[in-house]
N, C-alpha and C. Protein backbone atom coordinates (compact mmCIF):
# COMPACT_ATOMS: atom_id res chain seq x y z
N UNK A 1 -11.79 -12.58 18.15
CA UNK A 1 -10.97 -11.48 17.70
C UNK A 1 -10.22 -10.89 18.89
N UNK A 2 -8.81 -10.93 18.62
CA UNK A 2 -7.87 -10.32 19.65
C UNK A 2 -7.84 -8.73 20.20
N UNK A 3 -8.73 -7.89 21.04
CA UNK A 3 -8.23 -6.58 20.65
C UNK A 3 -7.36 -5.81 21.39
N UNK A 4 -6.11 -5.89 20.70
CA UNK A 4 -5.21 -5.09 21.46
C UNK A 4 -4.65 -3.96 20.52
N UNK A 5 -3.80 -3.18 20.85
CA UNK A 5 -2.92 -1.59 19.99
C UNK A 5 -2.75 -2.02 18.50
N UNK A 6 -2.06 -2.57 18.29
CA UNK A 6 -1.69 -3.10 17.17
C UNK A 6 -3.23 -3.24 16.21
N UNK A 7 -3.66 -3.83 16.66
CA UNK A 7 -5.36 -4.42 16.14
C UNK A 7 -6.05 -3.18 15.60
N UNK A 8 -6.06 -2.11 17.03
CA UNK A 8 -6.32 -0.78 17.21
C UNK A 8 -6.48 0.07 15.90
N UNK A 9 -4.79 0.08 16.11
CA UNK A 9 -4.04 0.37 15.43
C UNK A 9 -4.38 0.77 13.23
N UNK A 10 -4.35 -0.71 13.21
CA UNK A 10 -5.11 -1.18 11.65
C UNK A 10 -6.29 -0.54 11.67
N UNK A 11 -7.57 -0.94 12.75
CA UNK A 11 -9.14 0.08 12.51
C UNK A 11 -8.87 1.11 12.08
N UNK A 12 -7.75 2.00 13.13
CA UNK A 12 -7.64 3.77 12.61
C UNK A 12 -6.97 3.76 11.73
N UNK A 13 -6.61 3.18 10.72
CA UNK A 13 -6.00 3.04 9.51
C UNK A 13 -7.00 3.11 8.23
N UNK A 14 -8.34 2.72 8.56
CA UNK A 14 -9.38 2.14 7.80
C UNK A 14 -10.04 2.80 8.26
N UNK A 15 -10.13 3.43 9.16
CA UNK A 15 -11.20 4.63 9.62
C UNK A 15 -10.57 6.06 9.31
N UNK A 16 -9.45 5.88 8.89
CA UNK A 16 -8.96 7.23 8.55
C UNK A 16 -9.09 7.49 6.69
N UNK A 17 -9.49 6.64 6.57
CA UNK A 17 -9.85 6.27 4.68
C UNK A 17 -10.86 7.69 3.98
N UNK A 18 -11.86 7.40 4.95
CA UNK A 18 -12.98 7.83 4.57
C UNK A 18 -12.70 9.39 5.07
N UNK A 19 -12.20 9.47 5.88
CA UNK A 19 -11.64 11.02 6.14
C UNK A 19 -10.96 11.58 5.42
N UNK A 20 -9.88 10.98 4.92
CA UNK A 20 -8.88 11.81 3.92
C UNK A 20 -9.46 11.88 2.40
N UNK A 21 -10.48 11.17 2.48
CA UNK A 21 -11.41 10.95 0.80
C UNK A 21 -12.07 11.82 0.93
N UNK A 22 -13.08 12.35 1.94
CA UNK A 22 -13.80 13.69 2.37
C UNK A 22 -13.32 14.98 2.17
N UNK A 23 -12.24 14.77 3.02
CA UNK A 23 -11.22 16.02 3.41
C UNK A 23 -10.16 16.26 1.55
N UNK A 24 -9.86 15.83 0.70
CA UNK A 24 -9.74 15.12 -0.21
C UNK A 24 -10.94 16.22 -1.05
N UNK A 25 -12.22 16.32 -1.11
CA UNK A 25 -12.98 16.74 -1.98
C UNK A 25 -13.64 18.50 -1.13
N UNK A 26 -12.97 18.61 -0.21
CA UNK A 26 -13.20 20.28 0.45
C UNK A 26 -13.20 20.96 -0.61
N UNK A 27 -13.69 22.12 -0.90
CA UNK A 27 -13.39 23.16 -1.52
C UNK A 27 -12.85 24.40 -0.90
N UNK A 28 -12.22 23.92 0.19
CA UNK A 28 -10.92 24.76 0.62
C UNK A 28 -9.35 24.50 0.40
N UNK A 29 -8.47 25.88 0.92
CA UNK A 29 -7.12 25.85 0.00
C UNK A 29 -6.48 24.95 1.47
N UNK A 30 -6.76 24.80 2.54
CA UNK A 30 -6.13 23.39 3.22
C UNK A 30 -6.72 22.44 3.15
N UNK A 31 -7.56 22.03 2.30
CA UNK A 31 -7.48 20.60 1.89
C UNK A 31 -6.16 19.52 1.48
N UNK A 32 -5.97 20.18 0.68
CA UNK A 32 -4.27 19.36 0.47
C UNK A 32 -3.22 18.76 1.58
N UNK A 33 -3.28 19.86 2.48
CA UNK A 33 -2.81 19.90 3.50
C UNK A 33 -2.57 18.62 4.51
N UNK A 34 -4.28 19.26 4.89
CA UNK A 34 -4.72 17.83 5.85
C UNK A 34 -5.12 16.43 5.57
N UNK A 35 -5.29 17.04 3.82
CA UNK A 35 -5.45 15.10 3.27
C UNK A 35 -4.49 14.51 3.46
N UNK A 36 -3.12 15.29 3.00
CA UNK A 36 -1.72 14.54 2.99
C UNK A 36 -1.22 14.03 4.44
N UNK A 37 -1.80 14.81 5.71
CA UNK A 37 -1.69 14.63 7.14
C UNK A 37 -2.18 13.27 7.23
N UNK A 38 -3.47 13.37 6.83
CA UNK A 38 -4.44 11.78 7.59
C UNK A 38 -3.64 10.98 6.84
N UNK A 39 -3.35 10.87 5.70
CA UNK A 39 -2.70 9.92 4.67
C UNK A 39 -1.31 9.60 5.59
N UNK A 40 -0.44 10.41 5.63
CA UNK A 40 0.85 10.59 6.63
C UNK A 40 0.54 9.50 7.78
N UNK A 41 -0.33 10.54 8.55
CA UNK A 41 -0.80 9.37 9.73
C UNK A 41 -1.05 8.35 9.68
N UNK A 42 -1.88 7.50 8.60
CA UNK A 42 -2.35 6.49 8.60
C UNK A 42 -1.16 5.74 8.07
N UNK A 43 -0.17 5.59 7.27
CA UNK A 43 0.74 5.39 6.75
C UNK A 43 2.09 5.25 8.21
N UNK A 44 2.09 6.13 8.91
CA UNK A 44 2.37 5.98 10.43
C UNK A 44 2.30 4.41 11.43
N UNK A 45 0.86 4.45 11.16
CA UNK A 45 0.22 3.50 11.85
C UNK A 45 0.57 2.23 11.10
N UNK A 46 0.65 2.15 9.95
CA UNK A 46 0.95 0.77 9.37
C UNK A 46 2.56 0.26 9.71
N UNK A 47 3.80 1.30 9.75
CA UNK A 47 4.57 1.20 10.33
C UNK A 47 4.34 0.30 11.81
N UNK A 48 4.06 1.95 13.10
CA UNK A 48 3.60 1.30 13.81
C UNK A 48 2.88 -0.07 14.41
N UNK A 49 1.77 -0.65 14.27
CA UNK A 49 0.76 -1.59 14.35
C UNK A 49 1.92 -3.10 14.02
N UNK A 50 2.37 -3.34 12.99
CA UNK A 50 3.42 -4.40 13.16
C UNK A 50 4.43 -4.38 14.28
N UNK A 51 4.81 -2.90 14.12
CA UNK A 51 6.27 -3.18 15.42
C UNK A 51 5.66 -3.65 16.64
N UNK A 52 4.34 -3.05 16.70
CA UNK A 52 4.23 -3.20 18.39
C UNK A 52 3.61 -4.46 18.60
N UNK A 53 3.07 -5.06 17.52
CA UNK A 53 2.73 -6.46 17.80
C UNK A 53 3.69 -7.64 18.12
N UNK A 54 5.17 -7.25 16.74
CA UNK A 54 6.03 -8.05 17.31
C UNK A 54 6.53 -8.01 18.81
N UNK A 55 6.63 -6.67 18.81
CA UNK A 55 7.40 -6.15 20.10
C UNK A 55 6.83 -6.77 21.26
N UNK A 56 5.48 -6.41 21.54
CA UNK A 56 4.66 -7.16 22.76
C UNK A 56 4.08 -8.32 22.25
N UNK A 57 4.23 -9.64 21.73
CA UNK A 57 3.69 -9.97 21.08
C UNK A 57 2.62 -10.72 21.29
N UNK A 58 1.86 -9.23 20.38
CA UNK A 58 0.35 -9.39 20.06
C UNK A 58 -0.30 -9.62 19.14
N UNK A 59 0.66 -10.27 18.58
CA UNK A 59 0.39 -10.91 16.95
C UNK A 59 -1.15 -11.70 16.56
N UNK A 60 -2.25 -11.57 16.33
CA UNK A 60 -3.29 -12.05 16.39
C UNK A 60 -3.31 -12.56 14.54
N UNK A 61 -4.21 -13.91 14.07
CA UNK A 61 -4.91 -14.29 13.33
C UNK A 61 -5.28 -12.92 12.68
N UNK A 62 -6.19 -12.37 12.98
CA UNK A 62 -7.29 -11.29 12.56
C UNK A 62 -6.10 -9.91 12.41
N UNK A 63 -5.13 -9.54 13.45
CA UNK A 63 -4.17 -8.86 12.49
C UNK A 63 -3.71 -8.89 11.45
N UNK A 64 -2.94 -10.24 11.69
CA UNK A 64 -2.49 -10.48 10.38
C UNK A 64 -3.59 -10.88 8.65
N UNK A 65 -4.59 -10.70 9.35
CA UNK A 65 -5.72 -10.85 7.71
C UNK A 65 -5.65 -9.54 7.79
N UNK A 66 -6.13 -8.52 8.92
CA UNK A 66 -6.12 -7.00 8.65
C UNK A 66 -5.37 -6.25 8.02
N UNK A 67 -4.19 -6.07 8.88
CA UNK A 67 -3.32 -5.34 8.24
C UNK A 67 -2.96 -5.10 6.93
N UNK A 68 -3.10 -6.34 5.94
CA UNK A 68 -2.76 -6.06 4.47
C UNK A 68 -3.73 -5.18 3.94
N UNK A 69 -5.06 -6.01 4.05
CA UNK A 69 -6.37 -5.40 3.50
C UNK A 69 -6.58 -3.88 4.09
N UNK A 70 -5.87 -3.61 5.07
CA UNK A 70 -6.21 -2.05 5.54
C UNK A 70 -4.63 -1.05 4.86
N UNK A 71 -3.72 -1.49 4.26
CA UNK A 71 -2.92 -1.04 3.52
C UNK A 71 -3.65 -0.69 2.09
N UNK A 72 -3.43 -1.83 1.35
CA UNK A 72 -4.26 -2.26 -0.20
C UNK A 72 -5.55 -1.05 0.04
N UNK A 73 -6.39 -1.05 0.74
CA UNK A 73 -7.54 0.08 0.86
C UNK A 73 -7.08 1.75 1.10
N UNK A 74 -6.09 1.77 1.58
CA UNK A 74 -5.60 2.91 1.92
C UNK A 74 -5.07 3.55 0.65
N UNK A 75 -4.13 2.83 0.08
CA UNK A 75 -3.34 2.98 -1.31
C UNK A 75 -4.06 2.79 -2.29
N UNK A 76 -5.04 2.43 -2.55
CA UNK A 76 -6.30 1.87 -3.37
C UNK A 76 -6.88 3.25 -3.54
N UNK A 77 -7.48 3.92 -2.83
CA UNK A 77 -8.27 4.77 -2.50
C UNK A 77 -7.37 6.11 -2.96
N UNK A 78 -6.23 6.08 -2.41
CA UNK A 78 -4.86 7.57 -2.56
C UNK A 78 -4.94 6.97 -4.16
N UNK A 79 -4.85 6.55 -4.34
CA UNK A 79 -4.58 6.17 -6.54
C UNK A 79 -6.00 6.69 -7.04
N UNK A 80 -6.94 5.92 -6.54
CA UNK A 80 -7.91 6.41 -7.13
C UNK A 80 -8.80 7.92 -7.11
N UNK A 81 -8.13 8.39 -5.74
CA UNK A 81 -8.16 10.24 -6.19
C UNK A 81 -7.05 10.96 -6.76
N UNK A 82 -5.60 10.12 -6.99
CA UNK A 82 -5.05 10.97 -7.69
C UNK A 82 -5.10 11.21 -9.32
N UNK A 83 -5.33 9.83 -9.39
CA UNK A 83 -5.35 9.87 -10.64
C UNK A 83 -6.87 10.79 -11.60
N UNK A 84 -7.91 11.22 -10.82
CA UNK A 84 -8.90 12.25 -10.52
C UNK A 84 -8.23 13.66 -10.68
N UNK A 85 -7.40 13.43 -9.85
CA UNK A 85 -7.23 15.13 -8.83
C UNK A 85 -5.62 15.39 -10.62
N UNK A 86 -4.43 14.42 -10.94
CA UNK A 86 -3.90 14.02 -11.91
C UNK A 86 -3.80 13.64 -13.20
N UNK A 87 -4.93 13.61 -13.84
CA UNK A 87 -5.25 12.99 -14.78
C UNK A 87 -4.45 12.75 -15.75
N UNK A 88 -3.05 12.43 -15.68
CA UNK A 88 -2.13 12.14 -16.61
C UNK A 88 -1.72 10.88 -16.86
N UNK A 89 -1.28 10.54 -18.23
CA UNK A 89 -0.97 9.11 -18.51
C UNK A 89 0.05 8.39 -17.57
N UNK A 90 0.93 9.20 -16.95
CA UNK A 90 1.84 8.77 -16.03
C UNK A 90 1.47 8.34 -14.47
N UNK A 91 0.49 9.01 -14.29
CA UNK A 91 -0.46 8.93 -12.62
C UNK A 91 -1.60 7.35 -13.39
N UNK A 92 -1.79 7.47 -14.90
CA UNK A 92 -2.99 6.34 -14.41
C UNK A 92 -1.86 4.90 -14.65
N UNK A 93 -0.83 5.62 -15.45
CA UNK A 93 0.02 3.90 -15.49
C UNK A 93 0.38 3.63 -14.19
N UNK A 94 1.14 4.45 -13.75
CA UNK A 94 1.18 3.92 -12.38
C UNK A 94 0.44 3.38 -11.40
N UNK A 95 -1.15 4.02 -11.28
CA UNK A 95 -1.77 3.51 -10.50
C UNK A 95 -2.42 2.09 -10.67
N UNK A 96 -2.52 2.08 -12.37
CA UNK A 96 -2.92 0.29 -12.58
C UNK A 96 -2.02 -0.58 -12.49
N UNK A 97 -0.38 -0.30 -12.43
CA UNK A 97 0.74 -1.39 -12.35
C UNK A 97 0.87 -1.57 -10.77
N UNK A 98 0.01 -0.54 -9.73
CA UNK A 98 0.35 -0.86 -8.20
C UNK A 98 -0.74 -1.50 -7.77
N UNK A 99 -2.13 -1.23 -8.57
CA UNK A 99 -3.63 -1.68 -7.75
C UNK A 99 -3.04 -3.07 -8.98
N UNK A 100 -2.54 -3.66 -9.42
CA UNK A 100 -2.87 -4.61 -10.30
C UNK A 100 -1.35 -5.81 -9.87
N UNK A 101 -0.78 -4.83 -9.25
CA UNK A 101 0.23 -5.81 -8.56
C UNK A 101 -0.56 -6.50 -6.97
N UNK A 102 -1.20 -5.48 -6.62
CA UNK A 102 -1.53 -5.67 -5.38
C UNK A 102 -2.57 -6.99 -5.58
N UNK A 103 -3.53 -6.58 -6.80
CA UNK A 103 -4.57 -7.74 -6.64
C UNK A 103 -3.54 -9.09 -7.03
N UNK A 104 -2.86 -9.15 -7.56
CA UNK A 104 -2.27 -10.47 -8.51
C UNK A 104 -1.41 -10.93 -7.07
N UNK A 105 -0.31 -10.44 -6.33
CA UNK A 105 0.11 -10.94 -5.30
C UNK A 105 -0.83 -11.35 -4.33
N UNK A 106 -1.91 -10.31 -3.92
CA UNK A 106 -2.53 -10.94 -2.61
C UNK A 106 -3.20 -12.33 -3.09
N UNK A 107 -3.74 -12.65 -4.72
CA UNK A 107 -4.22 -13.93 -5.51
C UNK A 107 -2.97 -14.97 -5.03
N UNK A 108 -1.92 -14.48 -5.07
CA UNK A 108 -0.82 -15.45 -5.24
C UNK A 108 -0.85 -15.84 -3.95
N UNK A 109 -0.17 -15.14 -2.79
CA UNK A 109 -0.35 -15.54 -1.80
C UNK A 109 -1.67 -16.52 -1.54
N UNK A 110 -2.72 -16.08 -1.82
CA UNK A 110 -3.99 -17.12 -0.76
C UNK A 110 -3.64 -17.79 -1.33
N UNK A 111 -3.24 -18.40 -3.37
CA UNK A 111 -3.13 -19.74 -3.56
C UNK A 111 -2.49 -20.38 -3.05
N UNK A 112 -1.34 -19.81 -2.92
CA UNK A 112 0.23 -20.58 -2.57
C UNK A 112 -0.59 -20.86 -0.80
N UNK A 113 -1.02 -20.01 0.04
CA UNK A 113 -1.30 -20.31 1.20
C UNK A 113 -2.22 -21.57 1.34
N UNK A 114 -2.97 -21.82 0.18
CA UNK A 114 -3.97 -23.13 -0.05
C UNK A 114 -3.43 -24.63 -0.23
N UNK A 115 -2.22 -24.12 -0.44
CA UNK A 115 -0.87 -25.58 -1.46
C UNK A 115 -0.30 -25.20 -0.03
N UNK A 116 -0.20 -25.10 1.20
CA UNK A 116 0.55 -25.03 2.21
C UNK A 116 2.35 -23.93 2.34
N UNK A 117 2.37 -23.10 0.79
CA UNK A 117 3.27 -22.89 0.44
C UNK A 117 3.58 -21.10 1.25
N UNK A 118 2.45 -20.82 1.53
CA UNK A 118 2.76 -18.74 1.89
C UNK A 118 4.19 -18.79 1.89
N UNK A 119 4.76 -19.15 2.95
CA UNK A 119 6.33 -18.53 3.10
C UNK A 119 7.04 -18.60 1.49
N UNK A 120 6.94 -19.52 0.58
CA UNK A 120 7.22 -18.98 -0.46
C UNK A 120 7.38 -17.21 -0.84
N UNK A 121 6.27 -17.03 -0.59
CA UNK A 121 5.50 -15.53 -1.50
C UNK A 121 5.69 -14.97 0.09
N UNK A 122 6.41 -14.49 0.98
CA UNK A 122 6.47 -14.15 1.89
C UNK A 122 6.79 -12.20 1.73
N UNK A 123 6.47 -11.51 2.29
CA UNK A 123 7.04 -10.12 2.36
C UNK A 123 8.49 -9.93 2.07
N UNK A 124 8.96 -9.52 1.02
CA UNK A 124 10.35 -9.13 1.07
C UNK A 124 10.92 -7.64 1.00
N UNK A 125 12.09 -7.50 1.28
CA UNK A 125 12.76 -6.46 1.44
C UNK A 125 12.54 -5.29 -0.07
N UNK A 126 12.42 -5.99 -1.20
CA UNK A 126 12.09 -4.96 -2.10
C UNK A 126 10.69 -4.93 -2.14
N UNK A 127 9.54 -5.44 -1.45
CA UNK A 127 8.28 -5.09 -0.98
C UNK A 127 8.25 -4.04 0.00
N UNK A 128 8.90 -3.92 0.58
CA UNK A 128 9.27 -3.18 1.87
C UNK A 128 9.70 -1.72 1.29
N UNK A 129 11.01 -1.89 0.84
CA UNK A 129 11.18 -0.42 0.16
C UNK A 129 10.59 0.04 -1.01
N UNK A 130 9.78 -0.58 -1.92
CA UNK A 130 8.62 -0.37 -2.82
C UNK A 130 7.21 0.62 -1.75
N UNK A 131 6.87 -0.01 -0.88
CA UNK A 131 5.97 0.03 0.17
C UNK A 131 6.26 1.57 0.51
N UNK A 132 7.96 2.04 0.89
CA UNK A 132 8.02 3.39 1.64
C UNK A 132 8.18 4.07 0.72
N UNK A 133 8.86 4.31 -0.61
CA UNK A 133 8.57 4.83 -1.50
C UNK A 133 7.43 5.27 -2.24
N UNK A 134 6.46 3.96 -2.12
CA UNK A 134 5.04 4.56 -2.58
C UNK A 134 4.17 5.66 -1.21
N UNK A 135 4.33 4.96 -0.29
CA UNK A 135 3.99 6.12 0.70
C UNK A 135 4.75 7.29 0.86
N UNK A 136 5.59 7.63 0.53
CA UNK A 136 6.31 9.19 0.22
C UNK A 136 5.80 9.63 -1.15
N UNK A 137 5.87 9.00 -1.94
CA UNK A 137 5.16 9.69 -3.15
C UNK A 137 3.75 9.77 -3.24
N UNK A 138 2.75 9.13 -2.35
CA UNK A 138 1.49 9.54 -2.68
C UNK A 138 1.14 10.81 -1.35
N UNK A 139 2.06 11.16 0.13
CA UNK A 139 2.09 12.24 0.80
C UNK A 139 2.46 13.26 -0.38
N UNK A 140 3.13 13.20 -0.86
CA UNK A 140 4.15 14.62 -1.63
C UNK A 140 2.91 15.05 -3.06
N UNK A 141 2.11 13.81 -3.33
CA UNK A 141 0.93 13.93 -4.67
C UNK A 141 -0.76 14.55 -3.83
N UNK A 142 -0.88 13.83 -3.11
CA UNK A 142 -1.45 14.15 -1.84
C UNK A 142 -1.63 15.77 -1.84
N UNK A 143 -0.43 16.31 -1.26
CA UNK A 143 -0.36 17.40 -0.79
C UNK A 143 -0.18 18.58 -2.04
N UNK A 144 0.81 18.13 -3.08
CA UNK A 144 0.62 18.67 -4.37
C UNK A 144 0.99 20.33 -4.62
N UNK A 145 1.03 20.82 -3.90
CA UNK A 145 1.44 22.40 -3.91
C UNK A 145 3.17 22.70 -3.63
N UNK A 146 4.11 23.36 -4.18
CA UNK A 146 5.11 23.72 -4.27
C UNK A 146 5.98 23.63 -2.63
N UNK A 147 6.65 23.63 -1.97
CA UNK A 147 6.92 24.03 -0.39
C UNK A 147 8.29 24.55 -0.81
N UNK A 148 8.34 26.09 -1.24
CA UNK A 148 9.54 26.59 -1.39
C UNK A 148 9.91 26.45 -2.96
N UNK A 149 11.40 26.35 -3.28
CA UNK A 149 11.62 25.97 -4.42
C UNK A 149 11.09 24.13 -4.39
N UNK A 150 10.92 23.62 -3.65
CA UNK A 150 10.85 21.95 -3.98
C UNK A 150 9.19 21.48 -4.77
N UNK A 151 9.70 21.18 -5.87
CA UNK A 151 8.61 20.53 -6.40
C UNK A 151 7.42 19.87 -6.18
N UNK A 152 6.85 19.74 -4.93
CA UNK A 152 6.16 18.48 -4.48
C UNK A 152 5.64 17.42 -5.44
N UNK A 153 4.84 17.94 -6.34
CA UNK A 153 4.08 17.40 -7.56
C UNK A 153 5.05 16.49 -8.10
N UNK A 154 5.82 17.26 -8.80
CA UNK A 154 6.77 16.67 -10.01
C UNK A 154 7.79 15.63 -9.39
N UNK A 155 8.14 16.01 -7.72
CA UNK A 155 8.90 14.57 -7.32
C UNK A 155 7.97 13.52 -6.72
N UNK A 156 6.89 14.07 -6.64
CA UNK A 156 5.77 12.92 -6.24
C UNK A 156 5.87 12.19 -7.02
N UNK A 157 5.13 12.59 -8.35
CA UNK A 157 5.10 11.68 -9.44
C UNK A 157 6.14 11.40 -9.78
N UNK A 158 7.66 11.62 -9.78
CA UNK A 158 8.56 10.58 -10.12
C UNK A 158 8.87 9.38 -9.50
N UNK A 159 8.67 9.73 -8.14
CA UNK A 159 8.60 8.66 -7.08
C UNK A 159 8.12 7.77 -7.14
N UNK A 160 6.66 8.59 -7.83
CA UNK A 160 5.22 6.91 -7.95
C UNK A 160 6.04 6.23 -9.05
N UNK A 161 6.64 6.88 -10.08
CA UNK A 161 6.60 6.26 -11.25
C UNK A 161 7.85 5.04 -11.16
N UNK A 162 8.74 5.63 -10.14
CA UNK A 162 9.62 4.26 -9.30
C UNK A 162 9.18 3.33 -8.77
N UNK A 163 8.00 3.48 -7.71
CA UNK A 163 7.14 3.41 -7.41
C UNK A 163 7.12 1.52 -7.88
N UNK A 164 6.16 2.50 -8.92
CA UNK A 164 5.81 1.21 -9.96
C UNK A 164 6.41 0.36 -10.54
N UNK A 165 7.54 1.12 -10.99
CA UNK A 165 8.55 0.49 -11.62
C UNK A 165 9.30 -1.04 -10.35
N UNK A 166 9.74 -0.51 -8.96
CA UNK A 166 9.81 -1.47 -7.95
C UNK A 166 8.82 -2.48 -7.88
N UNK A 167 7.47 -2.03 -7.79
CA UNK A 167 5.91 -2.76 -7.52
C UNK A 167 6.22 -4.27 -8.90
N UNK A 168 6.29 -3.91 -10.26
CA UNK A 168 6.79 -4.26 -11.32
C UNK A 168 7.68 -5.65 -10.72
N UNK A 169 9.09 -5.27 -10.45
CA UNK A 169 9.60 -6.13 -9.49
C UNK A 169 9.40 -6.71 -8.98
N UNK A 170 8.88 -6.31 -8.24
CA UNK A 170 8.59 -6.97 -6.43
C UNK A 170 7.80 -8.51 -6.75
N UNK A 171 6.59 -8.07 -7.91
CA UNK A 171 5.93 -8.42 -8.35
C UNK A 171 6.30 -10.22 -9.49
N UNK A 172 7.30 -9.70 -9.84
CA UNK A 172 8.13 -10.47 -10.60
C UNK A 172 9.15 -11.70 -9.53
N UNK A 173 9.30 -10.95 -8.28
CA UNK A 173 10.24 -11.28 -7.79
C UNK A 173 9.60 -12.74 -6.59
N UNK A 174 7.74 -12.45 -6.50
CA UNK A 174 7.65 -12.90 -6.02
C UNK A 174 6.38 -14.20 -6.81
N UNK A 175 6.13 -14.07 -7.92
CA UNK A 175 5.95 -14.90 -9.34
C UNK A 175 7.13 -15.99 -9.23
N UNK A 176 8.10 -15.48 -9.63
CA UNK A 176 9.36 -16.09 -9.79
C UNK A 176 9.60 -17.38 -9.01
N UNK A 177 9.27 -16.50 -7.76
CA UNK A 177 9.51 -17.60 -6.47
C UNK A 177 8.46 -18.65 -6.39
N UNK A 178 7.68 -18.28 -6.89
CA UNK A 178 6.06 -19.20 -6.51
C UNK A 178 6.46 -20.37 -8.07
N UNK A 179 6.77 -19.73 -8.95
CA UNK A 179 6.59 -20.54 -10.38
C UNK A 179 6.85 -22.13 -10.03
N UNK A 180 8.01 -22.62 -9.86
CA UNK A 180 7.67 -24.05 -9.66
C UNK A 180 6.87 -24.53 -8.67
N UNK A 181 6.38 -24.21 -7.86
CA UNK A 181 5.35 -24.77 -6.95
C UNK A 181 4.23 -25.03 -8.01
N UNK A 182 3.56 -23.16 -8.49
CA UNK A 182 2.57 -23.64 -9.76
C UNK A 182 2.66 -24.27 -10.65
N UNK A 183 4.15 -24.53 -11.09
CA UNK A 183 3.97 -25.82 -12.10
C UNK A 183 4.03 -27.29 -11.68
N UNK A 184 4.62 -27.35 -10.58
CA UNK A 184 4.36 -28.74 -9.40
C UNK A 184 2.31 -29.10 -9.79
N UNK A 185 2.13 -28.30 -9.38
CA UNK A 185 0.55 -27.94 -9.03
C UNK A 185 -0.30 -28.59 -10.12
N UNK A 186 -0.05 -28.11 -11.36
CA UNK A 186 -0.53 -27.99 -12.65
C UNK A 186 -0.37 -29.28 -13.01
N UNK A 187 0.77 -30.16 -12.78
CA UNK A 187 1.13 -31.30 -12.96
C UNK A 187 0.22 -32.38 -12.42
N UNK A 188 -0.15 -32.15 -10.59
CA UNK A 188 -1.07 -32.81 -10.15
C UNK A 188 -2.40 -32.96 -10.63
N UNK A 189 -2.80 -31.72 -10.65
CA UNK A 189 -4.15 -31.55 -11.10
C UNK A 189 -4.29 -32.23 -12.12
């Protein structure tokens, strides 16, 4: 195992989980606050932790298995207290069309990675802006209290519900791409 910043980087991503889930169940009025902070931060770091690997490159094996699985856990975890802290039909659709995209792509990928195919199912650009969108809307759900006239809540949850609606996509977009390989596949077998 490689350990350099980047590497670092992902741990405090996954070590900041269990903090904002804690901090998350306070029965104080800055709870919201600082959950939405660690969440912020950690969301930071996932930014971070890629650039600087390309940048110096410290691209390791074990990053690259990390980094996803310390995203997926992060966002995993923010769904599964909002939809708690939310309990509305709109917070739980959303959260099963993003935890249910997430499991079905990362499936896709290892297969396609098994058939020699990953770059198929590779990260794309509407993964990417799906990705910053859902991290602005689960800070703004997160945090949940008014800041001025601005809604936090109500544009949170519209956000997620784009959110999803992109995830939906993304999701489709990268099915799409894989489909004849799996029917190549199906053929052999």
């Amino acid at each position: 195992m490689v350990w350099n910043l980047p590497t670092s980087l992902t741990l405090l991503r996954i070590l900041l989980i269990p903090c904002f889930v804690g901090v998350f169940f306070l029965p104080v009025g800055w709870s919201n606050s600082v959950c939405a902070f660690l969440f912020a931060l950690a969301a930071l770091t996932d930014l971070l932790d890629g650039y600087l690997a390309r940048r110096f490159k410290q691209t390791s094996a074990f990053g690259a298995f990390l980094d996803p699985v310390a995203d997926k856990l992060m966002v995993a975890a923010a769904l599964v207290l909002l939809v708690q802290a939310i309990p509305t039909p709109w917070m739980a659709i959303a959260a099963v069309i993003i935890i249910g995209r997430e499991i079905t792509v990362s499936a896709l990928r290892e297969w396609m990675a098994e058939l020699g195919k990953r770059q198929t199912v590779a990260v794309s650009m509407i993964g990417k802006f799906k990705t910053t969108m859902q991290m602005v809307a689960l800070i703004l759900l997160l945090y949940r209290h008014p800041v001025g006239l601005f809604p936090t809540l109500e544009v949170g949850l519209a956000l997620l519900v784009i959110a999803a609606a992109l995830t939906l996509w993304s999701m489709t977009h990268y099915l799409a791409a894989a489909w004849p390989i799996l029917r190549e596949s199906d053929r052999v077998m």
